[in-house]
N, C-alpha and C. Protein backbone atom coordinates (compact mmCIF):
# COMPACT_ATOMS: atom_id res chain seq x y z
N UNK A 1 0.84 -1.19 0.00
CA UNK A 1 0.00 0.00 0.00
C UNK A 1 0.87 1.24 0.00
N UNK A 2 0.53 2.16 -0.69
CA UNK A 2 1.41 3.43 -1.16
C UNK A 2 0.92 4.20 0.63
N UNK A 3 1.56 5.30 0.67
CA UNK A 3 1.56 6.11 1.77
C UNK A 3 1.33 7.53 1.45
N UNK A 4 0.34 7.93 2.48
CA UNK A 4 -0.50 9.07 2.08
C UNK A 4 0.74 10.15 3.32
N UNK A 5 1.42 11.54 2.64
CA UNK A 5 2.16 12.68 3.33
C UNK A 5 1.84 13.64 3.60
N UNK A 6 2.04 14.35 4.95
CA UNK A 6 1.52 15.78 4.63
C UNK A 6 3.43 16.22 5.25
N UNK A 7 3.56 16.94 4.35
CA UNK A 7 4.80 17.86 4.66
C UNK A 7 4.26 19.80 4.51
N UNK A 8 4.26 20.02 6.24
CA UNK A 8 4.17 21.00 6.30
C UNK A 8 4.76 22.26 6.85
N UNK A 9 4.42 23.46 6.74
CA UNK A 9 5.52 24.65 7.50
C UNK A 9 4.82 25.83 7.07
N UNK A 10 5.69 26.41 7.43
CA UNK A 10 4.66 28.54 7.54
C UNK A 10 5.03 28.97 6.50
N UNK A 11 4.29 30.17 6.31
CA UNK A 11 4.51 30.94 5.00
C UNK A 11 6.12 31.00 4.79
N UNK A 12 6.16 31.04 3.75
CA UNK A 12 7.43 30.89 3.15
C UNK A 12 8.36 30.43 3.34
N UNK A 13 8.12 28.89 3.51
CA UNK A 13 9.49 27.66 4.27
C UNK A 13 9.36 26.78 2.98
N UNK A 14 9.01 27.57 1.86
CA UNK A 14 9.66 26.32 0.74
C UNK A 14 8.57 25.65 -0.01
N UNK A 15 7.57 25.62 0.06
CA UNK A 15 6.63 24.14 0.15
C UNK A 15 6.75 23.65 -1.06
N UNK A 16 6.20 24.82 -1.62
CA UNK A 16 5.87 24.39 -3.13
C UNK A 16 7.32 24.33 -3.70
N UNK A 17 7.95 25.03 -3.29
CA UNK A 17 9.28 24.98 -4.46
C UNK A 17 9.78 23.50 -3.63
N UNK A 18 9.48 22.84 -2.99
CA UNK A 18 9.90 21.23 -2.42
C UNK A 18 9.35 20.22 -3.53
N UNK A 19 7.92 20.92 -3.71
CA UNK A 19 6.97 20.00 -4.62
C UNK A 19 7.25 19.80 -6.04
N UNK A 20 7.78 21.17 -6.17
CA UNK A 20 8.14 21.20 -7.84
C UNK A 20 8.98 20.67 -7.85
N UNK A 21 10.23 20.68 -7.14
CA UNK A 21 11.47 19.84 -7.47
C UNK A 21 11.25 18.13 -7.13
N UNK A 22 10.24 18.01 -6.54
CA UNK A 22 9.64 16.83 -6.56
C UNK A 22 9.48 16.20 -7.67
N UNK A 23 8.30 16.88 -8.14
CA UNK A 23 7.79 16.87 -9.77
C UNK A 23 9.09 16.32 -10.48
N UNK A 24 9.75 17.61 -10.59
CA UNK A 24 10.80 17.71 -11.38
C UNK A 24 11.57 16.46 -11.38
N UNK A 25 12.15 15.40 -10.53
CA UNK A 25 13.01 14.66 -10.18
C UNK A 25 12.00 12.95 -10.48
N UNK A 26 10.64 12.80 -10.19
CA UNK A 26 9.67 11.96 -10.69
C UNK A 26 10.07 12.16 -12.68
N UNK A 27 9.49 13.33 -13.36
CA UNK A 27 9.58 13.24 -14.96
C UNK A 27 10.99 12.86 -15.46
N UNK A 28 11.85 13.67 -14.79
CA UNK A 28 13.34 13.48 -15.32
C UNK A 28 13.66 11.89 -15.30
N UNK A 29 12.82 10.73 -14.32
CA UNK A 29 13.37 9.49 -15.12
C UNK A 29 11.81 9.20 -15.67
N UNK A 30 11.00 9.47 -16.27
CA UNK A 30 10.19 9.20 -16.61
C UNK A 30 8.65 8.82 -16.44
N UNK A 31 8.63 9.27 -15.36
CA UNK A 31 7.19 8.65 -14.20
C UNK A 31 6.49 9.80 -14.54
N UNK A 32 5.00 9.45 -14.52
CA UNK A 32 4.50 10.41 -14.50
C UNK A 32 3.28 10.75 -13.22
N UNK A 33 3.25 12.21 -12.76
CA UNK A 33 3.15 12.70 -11.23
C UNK A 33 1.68 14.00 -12.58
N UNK A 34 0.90 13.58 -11.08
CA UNK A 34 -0.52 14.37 -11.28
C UNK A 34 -0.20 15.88 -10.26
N UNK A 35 -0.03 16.71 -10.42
CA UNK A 35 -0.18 18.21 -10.25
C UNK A 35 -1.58 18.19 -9.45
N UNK A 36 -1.94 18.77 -8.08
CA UNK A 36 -3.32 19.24 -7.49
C UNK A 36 -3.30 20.36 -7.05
N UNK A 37 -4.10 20.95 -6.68
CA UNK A 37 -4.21 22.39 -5.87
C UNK A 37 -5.92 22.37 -6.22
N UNK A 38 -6.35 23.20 -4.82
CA UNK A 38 -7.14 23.59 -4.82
C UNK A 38 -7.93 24.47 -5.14
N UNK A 39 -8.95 24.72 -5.89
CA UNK A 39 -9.50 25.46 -7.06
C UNK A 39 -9.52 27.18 -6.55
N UNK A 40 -9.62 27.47 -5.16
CA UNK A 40 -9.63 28.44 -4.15
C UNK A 40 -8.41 29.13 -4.36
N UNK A 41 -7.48 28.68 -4.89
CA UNK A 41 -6.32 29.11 -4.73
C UNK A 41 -5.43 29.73 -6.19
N UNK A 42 -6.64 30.90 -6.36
CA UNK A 42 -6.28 31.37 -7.82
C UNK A 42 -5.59 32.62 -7.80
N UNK A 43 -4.31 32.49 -6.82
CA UNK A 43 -3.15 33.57 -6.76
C UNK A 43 -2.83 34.39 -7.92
N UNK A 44 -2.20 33.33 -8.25
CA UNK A 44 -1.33 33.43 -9.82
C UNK A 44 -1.97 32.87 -11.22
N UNK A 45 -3.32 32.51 -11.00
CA UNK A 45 -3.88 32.21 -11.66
C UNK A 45 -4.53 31.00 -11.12
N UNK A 46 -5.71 30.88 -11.89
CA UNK A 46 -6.64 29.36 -12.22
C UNK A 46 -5.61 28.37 -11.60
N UNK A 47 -4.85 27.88 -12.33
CA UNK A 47 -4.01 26.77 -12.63
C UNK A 47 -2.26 26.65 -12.20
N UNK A 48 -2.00 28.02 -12.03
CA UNK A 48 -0.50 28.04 -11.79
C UNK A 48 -0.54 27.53 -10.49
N UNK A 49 0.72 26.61 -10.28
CA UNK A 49 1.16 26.37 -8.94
C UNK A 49 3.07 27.17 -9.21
N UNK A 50 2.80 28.12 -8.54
CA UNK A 50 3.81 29.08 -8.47
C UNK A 50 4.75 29.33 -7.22
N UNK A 51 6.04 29.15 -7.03
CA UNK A 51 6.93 29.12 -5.78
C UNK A 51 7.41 30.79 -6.10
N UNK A 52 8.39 31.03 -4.34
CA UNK A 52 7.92 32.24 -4.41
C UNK A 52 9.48 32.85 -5.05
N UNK A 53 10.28 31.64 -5.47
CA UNK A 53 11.61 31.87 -6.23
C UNK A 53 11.23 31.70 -7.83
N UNK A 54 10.47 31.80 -7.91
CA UNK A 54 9.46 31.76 -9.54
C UNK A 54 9.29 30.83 -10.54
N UNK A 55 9.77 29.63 -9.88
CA UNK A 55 8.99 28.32 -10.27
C UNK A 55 7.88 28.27 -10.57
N UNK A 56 7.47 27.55 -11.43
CA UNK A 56 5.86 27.47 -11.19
C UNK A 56 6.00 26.30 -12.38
N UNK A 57 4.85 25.43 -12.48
CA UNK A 57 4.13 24.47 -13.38
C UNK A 57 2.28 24.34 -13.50
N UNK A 58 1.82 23.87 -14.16
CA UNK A 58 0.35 24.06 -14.24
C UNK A 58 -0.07 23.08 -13.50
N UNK A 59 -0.92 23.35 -12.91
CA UNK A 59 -1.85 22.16 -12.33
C UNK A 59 -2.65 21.30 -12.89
N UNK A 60 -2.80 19.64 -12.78
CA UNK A 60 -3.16 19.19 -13.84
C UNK A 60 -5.12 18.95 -13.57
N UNK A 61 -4.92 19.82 -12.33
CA UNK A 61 -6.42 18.72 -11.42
C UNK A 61 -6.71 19.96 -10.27
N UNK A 62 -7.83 20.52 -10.44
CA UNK A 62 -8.45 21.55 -10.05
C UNK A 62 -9.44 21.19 -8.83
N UNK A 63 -9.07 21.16 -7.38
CA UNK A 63 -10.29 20.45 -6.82
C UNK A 63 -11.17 21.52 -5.93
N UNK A 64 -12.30 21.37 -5.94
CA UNK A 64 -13.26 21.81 -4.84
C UNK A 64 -13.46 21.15 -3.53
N UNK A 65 -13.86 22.09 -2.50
CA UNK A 65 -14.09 21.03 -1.82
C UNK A 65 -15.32 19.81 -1.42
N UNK A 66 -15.92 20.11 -2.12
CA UNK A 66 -17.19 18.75 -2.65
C UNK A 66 -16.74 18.23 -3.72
N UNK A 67 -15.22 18.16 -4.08
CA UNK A 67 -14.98 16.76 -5.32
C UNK A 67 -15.30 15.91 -4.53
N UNK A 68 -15.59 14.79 -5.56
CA UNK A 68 -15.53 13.33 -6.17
C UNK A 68 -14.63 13.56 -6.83
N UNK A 69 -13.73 12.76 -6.25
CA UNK A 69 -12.50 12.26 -6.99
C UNK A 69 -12.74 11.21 -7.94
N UNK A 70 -12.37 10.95 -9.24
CA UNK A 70 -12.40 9.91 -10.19
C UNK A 70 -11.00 8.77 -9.96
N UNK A 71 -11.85 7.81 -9.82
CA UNK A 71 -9.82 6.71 -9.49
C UNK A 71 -9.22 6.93 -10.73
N UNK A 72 -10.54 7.29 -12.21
CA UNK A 72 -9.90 6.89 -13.44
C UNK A 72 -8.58 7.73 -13.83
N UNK A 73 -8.41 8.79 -13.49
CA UNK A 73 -7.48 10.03 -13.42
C UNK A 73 -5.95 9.70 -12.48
N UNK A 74 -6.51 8.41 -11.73
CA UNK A 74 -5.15 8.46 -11.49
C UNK A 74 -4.71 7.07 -11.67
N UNK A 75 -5.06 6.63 -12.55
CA UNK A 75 -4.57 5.37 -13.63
C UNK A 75 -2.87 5.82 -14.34
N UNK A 76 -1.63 5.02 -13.90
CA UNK A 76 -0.84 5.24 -14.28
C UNK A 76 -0.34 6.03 -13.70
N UNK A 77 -0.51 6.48 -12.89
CA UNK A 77 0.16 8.27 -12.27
C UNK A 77 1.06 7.14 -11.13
N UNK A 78 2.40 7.92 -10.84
CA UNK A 78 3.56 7.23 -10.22
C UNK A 78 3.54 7.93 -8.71
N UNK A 79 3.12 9.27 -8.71
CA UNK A 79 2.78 9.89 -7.77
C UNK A 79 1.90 11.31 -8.00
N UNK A 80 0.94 11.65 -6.54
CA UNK A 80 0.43 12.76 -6.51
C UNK A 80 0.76 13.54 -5.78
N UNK A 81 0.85 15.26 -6.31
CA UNK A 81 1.61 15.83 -5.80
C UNK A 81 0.31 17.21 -5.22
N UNK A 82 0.03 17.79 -4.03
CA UNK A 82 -0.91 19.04 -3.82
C UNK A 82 -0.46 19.58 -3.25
N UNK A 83 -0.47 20.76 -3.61
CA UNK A 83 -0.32 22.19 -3.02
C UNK A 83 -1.64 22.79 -2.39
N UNK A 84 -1.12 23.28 -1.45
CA UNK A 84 -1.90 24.39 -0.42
C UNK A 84 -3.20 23.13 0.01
N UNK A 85 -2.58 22.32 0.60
CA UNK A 85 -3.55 21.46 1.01
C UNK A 85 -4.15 21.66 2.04
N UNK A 86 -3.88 22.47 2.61
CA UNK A 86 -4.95 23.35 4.10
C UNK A 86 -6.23 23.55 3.54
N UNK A 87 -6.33 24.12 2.14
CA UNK A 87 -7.55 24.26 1.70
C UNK A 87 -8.88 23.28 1.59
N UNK A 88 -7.90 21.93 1.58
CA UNK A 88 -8.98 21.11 1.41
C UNK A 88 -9.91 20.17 2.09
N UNK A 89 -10.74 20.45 1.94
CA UNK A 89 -11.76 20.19 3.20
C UNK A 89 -11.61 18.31 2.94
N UNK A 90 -11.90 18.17 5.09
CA UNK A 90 -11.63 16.51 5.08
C UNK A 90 -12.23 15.29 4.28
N UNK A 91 -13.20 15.64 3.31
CA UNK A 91 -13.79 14.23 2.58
C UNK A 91 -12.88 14.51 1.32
N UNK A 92 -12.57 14.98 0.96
CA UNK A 92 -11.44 14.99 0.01
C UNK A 92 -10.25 14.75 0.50
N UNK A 93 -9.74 15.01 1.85
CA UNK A 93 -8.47 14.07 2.49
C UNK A 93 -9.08 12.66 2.68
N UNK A 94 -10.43 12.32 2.99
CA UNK A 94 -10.75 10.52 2.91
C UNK A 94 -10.55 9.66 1.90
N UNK A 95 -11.01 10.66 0.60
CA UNK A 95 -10.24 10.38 -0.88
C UNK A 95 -9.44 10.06 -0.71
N UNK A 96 -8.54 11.07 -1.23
CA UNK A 96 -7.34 10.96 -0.84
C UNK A 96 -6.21 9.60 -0.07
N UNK A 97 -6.54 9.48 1.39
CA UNK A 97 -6.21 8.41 1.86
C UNK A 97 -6.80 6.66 1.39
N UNK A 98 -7.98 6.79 0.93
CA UNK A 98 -8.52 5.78 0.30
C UNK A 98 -7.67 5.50 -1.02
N UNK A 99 -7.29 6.04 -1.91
CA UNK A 99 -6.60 6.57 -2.92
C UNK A 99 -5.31 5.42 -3.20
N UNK A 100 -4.28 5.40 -1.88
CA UNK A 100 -2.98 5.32 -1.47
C UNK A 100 -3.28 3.54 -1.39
N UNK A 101 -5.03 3.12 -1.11
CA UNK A 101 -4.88 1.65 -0.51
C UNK A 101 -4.26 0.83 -2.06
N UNK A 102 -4.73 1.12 -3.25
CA UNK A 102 -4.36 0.58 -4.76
C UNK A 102 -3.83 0.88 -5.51
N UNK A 103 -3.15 2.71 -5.21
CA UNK A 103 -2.89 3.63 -6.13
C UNK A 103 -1.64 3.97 -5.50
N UNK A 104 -1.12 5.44 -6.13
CA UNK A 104 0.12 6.20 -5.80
C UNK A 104 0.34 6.64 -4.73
N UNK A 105 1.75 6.86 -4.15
CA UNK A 105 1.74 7.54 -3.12
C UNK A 105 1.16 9.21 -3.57
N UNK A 106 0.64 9.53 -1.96
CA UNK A 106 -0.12 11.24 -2.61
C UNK A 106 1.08 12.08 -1.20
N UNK A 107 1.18 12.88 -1.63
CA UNK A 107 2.17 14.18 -0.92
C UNK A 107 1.76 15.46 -0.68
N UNK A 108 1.15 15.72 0.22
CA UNK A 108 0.43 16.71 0.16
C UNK A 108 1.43 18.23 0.79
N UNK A 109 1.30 19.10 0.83
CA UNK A 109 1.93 20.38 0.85
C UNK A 109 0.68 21.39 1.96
N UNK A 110 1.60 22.11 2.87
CA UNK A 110 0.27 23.00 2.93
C UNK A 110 0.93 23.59 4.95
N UNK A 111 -0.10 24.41 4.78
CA UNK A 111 0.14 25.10 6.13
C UNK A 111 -0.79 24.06 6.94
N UNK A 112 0.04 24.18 8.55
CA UNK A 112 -0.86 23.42 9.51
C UNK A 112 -1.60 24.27 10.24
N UNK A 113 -1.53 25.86 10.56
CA UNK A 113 -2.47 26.77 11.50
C UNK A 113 -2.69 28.02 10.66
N UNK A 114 -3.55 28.90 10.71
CA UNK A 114 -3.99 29.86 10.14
C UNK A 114 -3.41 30.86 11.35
N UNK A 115 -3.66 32.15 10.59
CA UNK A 115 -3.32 33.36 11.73
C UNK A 115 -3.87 33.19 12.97
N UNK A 116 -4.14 32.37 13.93
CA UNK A 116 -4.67 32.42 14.81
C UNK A 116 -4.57 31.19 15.65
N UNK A 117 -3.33 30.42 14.82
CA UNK A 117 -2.83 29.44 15.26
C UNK A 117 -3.51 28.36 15.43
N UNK A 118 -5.28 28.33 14.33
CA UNK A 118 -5.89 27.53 14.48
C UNK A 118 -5.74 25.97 13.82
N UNK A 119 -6.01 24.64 13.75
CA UNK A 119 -6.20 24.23 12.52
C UNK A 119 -6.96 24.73 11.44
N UNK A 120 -6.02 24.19 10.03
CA UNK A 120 -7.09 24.54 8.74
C UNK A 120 -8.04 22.68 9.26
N UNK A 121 -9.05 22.89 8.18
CA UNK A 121 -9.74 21.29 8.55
C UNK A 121 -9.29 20.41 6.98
N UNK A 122 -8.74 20.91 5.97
CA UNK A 122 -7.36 19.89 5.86
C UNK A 122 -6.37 19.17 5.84
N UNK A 123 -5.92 20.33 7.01
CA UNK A 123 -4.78 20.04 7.89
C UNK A 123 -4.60 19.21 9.02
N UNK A 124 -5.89 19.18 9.71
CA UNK A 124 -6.30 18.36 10.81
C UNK A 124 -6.51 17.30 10.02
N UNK A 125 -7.57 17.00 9.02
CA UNK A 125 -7.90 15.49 9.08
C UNK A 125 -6.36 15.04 7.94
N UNK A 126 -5.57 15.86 7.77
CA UNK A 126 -3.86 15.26 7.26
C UNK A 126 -3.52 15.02 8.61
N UNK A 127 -3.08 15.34 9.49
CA UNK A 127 -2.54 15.13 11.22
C UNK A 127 -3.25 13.76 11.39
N UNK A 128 -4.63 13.65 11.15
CA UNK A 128 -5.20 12.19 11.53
C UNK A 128 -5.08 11.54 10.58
N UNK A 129 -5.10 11.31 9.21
CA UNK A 129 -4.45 10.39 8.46
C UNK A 129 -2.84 10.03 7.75
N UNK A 130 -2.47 11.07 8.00
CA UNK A 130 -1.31 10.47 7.31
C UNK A 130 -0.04 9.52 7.61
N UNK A 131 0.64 8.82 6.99
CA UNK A 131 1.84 8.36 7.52
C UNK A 131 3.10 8.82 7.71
N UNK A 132 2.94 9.68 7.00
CA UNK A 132 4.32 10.43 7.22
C UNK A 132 3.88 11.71 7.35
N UNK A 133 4.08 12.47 8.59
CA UNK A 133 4.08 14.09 8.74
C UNK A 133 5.85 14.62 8.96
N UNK A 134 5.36 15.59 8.09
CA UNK A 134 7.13 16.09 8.04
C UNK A 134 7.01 17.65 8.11
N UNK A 135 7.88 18.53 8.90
CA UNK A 135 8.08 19.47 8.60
C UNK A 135 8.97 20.46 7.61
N UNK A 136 8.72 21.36 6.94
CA UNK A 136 9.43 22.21 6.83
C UNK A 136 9.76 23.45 7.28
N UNK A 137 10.95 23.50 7.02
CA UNK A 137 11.24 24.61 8.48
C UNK A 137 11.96 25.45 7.71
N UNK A 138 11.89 26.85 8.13
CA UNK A 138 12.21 28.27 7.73
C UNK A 138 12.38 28.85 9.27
N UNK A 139 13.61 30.15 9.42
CA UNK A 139 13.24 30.80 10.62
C UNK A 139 12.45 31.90 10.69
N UNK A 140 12.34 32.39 11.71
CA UNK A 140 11.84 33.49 11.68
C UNK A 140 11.98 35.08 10.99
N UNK A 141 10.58 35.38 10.57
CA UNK A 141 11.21 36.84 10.10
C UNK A 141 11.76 37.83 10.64
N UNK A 142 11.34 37.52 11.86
CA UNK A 142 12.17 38.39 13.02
C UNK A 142 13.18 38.83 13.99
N UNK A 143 13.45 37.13 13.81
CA UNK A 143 14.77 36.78 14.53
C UNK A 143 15.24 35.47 14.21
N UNK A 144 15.86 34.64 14.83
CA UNK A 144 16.84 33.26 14.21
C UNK A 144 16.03 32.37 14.54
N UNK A 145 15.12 32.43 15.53
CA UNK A 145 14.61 31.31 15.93
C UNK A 145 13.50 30.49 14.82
N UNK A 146 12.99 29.36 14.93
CA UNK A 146 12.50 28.69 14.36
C UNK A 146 11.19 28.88 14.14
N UNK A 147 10.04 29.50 13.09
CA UNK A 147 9.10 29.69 12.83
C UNK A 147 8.08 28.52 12.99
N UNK A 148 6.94 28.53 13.72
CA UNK A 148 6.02 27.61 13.84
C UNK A 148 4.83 28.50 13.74
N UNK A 149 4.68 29.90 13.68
CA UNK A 149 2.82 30.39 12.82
C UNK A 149 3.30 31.59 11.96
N UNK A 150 1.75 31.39 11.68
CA UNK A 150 1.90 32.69 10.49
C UNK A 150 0.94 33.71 10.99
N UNK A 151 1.80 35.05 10.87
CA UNK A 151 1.07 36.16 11.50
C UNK A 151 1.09 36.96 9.63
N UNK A 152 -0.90 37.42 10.29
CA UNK A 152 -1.35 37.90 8.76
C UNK A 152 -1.11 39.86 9.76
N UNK A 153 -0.30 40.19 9.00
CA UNK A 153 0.16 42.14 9.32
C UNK A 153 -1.54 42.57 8.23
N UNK A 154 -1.73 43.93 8.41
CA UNK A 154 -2.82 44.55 8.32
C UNK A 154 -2.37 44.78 6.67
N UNK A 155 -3.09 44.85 6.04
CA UNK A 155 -2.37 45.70 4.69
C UNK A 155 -2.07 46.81 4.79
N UNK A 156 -0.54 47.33 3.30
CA UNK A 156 -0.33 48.43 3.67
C UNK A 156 -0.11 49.51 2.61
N UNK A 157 -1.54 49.58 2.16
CA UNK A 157 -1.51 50.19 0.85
C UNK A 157 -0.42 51.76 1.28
N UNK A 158 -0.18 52.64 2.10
CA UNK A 158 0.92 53.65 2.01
C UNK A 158 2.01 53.12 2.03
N UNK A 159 2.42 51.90 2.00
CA UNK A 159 3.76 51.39 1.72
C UNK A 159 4.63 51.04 2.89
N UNK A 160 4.00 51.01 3.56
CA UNK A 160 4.55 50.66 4.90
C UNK A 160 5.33 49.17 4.97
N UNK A 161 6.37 49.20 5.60
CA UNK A 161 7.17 47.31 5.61
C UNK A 161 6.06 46.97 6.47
N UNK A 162 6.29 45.47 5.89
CA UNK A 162 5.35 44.48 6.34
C UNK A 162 5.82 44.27 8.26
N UNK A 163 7.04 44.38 8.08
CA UNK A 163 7.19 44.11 9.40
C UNK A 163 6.86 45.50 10.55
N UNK A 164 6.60 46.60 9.79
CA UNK A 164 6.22 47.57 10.38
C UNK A 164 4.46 47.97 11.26
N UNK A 165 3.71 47.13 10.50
CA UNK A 165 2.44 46.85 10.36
C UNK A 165 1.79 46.41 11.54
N UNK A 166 0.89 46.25 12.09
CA UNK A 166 0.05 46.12 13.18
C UNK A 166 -0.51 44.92 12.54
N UNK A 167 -0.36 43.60 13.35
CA UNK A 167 -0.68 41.46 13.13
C UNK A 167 -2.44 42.38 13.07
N UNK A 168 -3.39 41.64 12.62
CA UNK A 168 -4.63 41.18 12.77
C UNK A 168 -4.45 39.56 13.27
N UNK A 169 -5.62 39.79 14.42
CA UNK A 169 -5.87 38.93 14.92
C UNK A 169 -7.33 38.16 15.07
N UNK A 170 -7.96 39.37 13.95
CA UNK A 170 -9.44 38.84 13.42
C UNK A 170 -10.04 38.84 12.36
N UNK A 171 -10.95 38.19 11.37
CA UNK A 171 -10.58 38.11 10.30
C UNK A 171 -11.42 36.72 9.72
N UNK A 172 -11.89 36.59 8.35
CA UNK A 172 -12.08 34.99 7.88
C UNK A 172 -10.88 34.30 7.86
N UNK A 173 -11.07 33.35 8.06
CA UNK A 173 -9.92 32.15 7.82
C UNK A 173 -8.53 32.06 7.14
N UNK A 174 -9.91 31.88 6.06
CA UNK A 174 -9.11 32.26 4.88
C UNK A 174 -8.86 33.62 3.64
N UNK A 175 -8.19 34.27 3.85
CA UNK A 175 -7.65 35.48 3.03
C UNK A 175 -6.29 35.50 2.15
N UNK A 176 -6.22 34.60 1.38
CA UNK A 176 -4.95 34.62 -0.06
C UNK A 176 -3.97 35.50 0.16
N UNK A 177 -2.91 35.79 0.67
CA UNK A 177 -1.96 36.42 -0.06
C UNK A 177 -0.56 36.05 0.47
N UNK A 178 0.31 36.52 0.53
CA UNK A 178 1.40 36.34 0.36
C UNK A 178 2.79 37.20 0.98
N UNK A 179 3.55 37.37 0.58
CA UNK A 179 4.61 38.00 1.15
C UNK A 179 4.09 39.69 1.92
N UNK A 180 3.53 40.10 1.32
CA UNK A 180 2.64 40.99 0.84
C UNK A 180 1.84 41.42 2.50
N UNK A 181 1.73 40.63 2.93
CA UNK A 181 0.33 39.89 3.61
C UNK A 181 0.84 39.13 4.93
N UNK A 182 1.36 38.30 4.80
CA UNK A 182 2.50 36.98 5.99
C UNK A 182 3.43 37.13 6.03
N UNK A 183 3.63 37.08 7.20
CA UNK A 183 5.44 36.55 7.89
C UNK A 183 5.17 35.07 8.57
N UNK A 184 6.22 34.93 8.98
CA UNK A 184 6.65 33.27 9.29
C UNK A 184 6.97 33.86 10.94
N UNK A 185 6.56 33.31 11.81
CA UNK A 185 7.43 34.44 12.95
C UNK A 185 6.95 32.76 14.11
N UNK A 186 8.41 32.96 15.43
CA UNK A 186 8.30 32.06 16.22
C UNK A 186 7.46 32.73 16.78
N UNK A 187 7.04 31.64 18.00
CA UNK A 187 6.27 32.17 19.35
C UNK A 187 6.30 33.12 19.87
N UNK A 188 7.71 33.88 20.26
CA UNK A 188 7.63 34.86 21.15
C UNK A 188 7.45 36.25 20.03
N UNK A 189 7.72 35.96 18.96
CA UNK A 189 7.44 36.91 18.03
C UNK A 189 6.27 37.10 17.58
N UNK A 190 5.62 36.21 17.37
CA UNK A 190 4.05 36.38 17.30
C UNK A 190 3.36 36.80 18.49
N UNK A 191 3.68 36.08 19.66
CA UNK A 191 2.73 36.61 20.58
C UNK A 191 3.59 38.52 21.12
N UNK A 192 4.42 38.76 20.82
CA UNK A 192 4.83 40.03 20.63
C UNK A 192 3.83 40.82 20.28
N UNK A 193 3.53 40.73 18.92
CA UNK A 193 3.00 41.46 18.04
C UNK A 193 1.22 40.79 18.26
N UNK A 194 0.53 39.97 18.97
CA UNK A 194 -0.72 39.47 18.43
C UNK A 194 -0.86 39.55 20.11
N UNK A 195 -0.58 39.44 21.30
CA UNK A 195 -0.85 39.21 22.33
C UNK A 195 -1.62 37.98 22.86
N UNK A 196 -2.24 37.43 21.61
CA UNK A 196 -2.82 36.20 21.99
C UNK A 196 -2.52 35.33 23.09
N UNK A 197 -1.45 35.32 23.58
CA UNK A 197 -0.95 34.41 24.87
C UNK A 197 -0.50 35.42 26.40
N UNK A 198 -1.23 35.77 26.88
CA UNK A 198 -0.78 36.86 28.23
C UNK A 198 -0.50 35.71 28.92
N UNK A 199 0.97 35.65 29.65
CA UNK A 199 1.57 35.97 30.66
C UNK A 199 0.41 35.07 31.69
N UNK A 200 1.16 33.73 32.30
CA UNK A 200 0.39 33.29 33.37
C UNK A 200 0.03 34.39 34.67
N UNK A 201 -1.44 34.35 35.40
CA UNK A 201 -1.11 34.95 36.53
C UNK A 201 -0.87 34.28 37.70
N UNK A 202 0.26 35.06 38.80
CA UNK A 202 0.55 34.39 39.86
C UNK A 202 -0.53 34.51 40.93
C-alpha cells in the first residue's frame, strides 16, 4: 500500500518549491506525477502552482471542496503531488487516503495553523491520516529562531514594511496572499505582536 504525506511549514518555508522539485526529479526518469491544488487558490492564476523563487508548473487537477474524486485520473500516475492542502476540506483528504490503498503515493503540501494558530480542517484530518508528517522549516522573520505560525500584518496600501504593520488577529480564515500579507514568525514573536498568549497569573 502506497503512503499518504503531509509535509508542512509557515509561509514561506519552501513548500511548493519542495513539490516542484519533486515533480521535477519523478519526470526526469520518466514517471508520470498528477499536479493538485485547490481550485480556491487562484493567486497566480486558475491553474499556476507558483513558488515564491518563480517556479511554477500548471496544475493538472483543479479540486473543490465537494470533489468526487475519479480513481480513473489516477490510472498510471507514479505519484500525486498538492499544493496548499490546508484548503482542502476533510472528505477529500478521505479520498485521498482511500486513494494510497491501490494507487500512488499522494504528498500533500500546505500550512498546519492559520493566523490564529488555528487548525485549517485539511490540515487536521492530514494530522489524523497520514503516515508520514514532516516538517518544513524556515526561521523566523524576526529573529533566528525557528518559525512555527503565520502572522497575517494589516495591509499596507501607504507602503509601509510588512514588518512595520500592526498582526490582525481577526478576520475569515481564509484570506490569499502572500509575502505581501504573511510573515513566518516564532512564538515569542508572534505573541509580541498578536498578544494572543498573556503571561500566566501568579
Amino acid at each position: 500500500m502506497a503512503k499518504l504525506y503531509f509535509r508542512h511549514g509557515t509561509m514561506d518555508s519552501a513548500k511548493t518549491l519542495n513539490l516542484l522539485a519533486v515533480a521535477h526529479n519523478y519526470r526526469s526518469q520518466g514517471k508520470r506525477v498528477l499536479l493538485i491544488k485547490p481550485r480556491i487558490d487562484d493567486r497566480f492564476g486558475a491553474a499556476a502552482i507558483r513558488s515564491r523563487a518563480g517556479i511554477e508548473a500548471e496544475a493538472d487537477l483543479l479540486v473543490e471542496a465537494d470533489a468526487l474524486l475519479d480513481p480513473a485520473l489516477f490510472s498510471g500516475v507514479d505519484c500525486v503531488l498538492i499544493d496548499e492542502a490546508q484548503f482542502l476540506s476533510a472528505a477529500v483528504i478521505d479520498q485521498l487516503r482511500a486513494l494510497t490503498r491501490d494507487g500512488p503515493p499522494v504528498i500533500c503540501y500546505g500550512l498546519r495553523t492559520d493566523f490564529r494558530t488555528r487548525l485549517f480542517e485539511g490540515s487536521r484530518r492530514l494530522l489524523e491520516l497520514a503516515d508520514s508528517i514532516e516538517e518544513v522549516k524556515v526561521t523566523c522573520q524576526f529573529c533566528n529562531r525557528k518559525a512555527i505560525f503565520n502572522l497575517r500584518m494589516q495591509a499596507g496600501a501607504d507602503g509601509t514594511a510588512l514588518a512595520e504593520r500592526p498582526a490582525e488577529v481577526d478576520g475569515p480564515q481564509v484570506e490569499l496572499g502572500g509575502n505581501d500579507r504573511y510573515a513566518p514568525a516564532c512564538f515569542n514573536c508572534y505573541n509580541a505582536r498578536t498578544g494572543l498568549f498573556p503571561p500566566l497569573q501568579r
